[in-house]
Protein backbone atom coordinates (compact mmCIF):
# COMPACT_ATOMS: atom_id res chain seq x y z
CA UNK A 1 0.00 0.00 0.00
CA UNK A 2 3.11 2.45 0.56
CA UNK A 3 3.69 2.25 -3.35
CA UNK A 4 0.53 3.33 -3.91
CA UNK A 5 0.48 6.03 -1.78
CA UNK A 6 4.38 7.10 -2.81
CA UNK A 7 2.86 7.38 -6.54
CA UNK A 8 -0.38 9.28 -5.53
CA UNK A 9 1.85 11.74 -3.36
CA UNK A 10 4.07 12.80 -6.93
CA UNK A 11 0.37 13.86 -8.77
CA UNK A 12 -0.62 17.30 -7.84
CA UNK A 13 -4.54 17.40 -7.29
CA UNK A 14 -6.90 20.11 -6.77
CA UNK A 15 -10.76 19.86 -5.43
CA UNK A 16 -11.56 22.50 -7.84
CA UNK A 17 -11.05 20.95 -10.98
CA UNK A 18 -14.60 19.11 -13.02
CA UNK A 19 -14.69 15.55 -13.77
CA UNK A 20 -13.31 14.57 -16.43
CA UNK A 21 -12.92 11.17 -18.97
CA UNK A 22 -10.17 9.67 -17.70
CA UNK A 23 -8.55 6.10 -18.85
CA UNK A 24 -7.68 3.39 -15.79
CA UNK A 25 -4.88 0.30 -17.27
CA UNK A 26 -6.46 -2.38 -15.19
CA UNK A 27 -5.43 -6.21 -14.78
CA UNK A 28 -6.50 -8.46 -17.72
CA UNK A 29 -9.84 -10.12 -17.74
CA UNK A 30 -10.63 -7.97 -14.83
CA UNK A 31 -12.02 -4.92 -16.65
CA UNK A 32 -15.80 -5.90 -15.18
CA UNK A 33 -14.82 -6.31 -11.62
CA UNK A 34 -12.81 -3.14 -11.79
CA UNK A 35 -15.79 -1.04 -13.50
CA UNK A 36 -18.43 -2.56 -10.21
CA UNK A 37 -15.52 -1.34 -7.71
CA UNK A 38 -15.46 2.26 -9.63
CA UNK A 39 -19.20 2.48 -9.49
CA UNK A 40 -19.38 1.42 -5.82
CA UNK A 41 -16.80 4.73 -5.47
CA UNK A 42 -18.87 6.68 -6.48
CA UNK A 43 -17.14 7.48 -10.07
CA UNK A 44 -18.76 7.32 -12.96
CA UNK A 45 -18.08 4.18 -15.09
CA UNK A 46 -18.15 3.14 -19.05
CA UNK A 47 -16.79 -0.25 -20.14
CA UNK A 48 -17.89 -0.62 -23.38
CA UNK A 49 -18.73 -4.45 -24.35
CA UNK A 50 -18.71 -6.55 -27.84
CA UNK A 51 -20.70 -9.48 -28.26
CA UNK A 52 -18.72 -12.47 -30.52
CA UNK A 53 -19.34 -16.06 -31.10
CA UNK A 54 -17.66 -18.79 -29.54
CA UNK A 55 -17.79 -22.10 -31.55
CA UNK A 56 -17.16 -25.54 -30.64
CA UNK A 57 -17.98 -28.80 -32.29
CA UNK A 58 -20.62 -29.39 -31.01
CA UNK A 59 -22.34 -25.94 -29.56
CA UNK A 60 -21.59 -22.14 -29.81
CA UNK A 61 -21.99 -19.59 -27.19
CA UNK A 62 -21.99 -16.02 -27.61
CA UNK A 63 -19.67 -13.96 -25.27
CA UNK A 64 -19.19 -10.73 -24.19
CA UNK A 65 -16.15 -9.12 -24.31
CA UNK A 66 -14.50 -5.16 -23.65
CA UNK A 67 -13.89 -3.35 -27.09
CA UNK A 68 -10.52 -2.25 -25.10
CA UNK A 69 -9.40 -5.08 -23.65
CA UNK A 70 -7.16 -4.14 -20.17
CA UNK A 71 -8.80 -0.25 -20.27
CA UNK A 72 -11.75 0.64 -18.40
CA UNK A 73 -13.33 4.81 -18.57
CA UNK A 74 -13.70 6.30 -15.60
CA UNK A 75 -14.84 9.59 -14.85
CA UNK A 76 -14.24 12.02 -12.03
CA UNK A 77 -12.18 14.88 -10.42
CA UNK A 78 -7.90 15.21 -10.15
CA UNK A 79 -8.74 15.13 -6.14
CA UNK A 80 -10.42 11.83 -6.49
CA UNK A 81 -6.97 10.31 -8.54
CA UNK A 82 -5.97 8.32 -4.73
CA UNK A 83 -9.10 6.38 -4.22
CA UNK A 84 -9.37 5.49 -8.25
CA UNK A 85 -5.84 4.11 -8.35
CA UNK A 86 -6.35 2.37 -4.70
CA UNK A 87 -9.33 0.48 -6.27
CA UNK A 88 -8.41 -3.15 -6.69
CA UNK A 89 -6.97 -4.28 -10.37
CA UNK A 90 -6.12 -0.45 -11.47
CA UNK A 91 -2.45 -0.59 -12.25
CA UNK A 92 -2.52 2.98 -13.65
CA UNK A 93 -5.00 5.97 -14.76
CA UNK A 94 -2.89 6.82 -18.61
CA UNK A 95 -0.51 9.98 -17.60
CA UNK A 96 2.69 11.32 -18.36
CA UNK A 97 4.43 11.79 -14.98
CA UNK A 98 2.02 14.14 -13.13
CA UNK A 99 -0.13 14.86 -15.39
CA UNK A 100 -3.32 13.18 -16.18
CA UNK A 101 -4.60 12.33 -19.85
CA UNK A 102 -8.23 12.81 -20.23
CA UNK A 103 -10.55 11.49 -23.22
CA UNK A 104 -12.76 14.37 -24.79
CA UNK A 105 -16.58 13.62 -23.98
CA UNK A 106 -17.66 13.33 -27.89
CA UNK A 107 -15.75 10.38 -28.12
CA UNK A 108 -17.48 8.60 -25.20
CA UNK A 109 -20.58 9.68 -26.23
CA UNK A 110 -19.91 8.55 -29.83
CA UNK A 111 -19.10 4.83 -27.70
CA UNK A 112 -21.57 4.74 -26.09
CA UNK A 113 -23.94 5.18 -28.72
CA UNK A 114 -22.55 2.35 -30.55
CA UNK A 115 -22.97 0.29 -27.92
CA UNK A 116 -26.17 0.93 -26.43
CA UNK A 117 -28.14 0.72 -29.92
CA UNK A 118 -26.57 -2.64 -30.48
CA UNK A 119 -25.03 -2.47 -33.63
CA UNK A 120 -22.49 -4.71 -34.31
CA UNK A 121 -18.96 -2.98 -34.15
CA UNK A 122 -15.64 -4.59 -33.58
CA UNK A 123 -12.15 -3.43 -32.52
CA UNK A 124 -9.71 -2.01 -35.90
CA UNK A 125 -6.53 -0.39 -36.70
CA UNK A 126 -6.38 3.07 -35.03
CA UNK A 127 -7.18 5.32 -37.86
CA UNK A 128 -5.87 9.37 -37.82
CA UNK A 129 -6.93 10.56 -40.98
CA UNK A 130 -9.49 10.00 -43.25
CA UNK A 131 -12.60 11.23 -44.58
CA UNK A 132 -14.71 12.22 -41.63
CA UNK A 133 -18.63 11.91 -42.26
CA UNK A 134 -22.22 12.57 -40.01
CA UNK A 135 -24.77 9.68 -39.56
CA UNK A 136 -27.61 11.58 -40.82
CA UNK A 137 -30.68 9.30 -39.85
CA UNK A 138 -31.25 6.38 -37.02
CA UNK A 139 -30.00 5.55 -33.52
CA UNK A 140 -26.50 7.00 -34.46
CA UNK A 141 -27.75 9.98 -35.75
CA UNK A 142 -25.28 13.20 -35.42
CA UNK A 143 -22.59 10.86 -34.44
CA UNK A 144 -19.15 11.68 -36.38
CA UNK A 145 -16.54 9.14 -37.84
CA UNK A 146 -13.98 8.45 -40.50
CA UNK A 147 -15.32 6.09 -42.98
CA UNK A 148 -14.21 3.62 -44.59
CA UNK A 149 -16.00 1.45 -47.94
CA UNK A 150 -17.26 -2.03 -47.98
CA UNK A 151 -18.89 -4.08 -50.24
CA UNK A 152 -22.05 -3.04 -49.68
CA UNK A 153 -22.00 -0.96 -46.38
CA UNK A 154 -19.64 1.53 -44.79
CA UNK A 155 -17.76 1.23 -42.10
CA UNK A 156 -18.10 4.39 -39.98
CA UNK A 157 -14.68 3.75 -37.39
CA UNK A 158 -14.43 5.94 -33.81
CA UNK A 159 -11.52 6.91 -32.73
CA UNK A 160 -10.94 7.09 -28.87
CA UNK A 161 -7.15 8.95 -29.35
CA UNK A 162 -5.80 9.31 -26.14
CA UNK A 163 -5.59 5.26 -26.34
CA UNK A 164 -5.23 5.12 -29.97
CA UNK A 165 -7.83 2.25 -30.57
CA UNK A 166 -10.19 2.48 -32.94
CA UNK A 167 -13.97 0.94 -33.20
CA UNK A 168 -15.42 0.15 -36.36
CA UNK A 169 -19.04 -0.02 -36.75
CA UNK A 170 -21.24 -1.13 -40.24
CA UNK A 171 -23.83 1.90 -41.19
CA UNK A 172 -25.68 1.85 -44.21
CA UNK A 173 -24.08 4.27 -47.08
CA UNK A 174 -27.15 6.10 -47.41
CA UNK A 175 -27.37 7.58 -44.09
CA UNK A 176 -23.97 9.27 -44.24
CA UNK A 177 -22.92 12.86 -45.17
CA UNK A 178 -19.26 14.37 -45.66
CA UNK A 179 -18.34 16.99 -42.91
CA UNK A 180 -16.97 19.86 -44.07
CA UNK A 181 -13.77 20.68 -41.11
CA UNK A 182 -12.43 23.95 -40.86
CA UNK A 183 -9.11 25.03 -42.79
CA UNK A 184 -6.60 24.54 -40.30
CA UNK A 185 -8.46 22.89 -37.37
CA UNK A 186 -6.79 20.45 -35.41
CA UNK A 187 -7.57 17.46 -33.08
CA UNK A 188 -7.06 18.42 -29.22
CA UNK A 189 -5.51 16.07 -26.44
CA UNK A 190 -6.61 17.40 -22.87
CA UNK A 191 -4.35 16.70 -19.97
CA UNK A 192 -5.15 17.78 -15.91
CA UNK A 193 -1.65 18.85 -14.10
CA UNK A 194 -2.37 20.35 -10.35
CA UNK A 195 -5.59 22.52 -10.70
CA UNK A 196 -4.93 23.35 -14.61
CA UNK A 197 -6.67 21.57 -17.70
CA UNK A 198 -4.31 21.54 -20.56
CA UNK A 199 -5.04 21.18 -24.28
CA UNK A 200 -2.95 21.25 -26.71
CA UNK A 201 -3.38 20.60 -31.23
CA UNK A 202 -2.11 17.55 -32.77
CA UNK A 203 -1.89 17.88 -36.60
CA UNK A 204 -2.12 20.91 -38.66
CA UNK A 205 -0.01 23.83 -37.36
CA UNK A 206 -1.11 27.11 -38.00
């Protein structure tokens, strides 16, 4: 328990900062029990699952699985960084020394769209770049993505880049429209250190 407490004395905290997205590197196969121990600290929780089959010779079974296997979302405040990392099976919130990495709220909300309308979507190759479209009608509807084609579908892929995993998900190619980004824009990676937020561009300079 001293290690734990040596690392959480090197991350400055402050009770003033919000609640953010943050990313906990938990033991394998125990991303569930982790996410129940979060919840029952009163942080907010998102493990997002993936159902696959499972085939022997002589049955199948379908399983459930995390889309980021070892990861688990967890939100809530700098000041609360002690109890998150005490919880059993957290090895590590994703941070760079003392400073916290935190995943911008569109992409969890893109998740967990995907995931709670139940279309199929598996894990892909993190993609950057690409041409980024709107779902324009159904349960995914004002959700963003980079596309990519299939043969008869597209596959609309969400990217969570803090981890650099990527989620693709199969969307009809009707219900898709090009978004138009502004000249120069660039993605954003937010860090907490002490009681400031930090963001800084990735990309395009200007």
């Amino acid at each position: 328990m001293r290690g734990v407490q040596h690392i959480c004395e090197s991350v400055m905290v402050s009770s003033n900062d919000r609640s953010h997205w943050f990313v906990a590197y938990v033991r394998t196969r125990t991303e569930s029990r982790v996410a129940e121990a979060l919840l029952e600290r009163g942080c907010g929780m998102f493990l997002p699952m993936r159902k696959s089959t499972k085939q022997w010779s002589d049955r199948r079974k379908i399983l459930e699985t995390p889309l980021f296997p070892g990861y688990v979302f967890c939100r809530f405040s700098p000041d609360r960084f002690i109890s998150v990392l005490a919880t059993p099976g957290v090895i590590d919130i994703l941070r760079t020394g003392n400073r916290l990495h935190f995943v911008e709220d569109h992409e969890i909300a893109a998740l967990q769209r995907v995931v709670t309308c139940g279309i199929d979507c598996e894990p892909c190759a993190y993609i950057e770049t690409g041409q980024r479209v709107r779902v324009d009608h159904g349960p995914l509807r004002g959700v963003e993505g980079v596309v990519l084609r299939s043969k008869t579908n597209y596959r609309l892929v969400l990217s969570v880049n803090l981890l650099q995993r990527s989620v693709a998900a199969e969307v009809p190619r009707g219900i898709v429209s090009p978004v138009e980004e502004e000249p120069g824009k660039s993605r954003m990676l937010g860090s907490v250190d002490g009681n400031q937020v930090h963001v800084r561009s990735i990309g395009k300079s200007a």
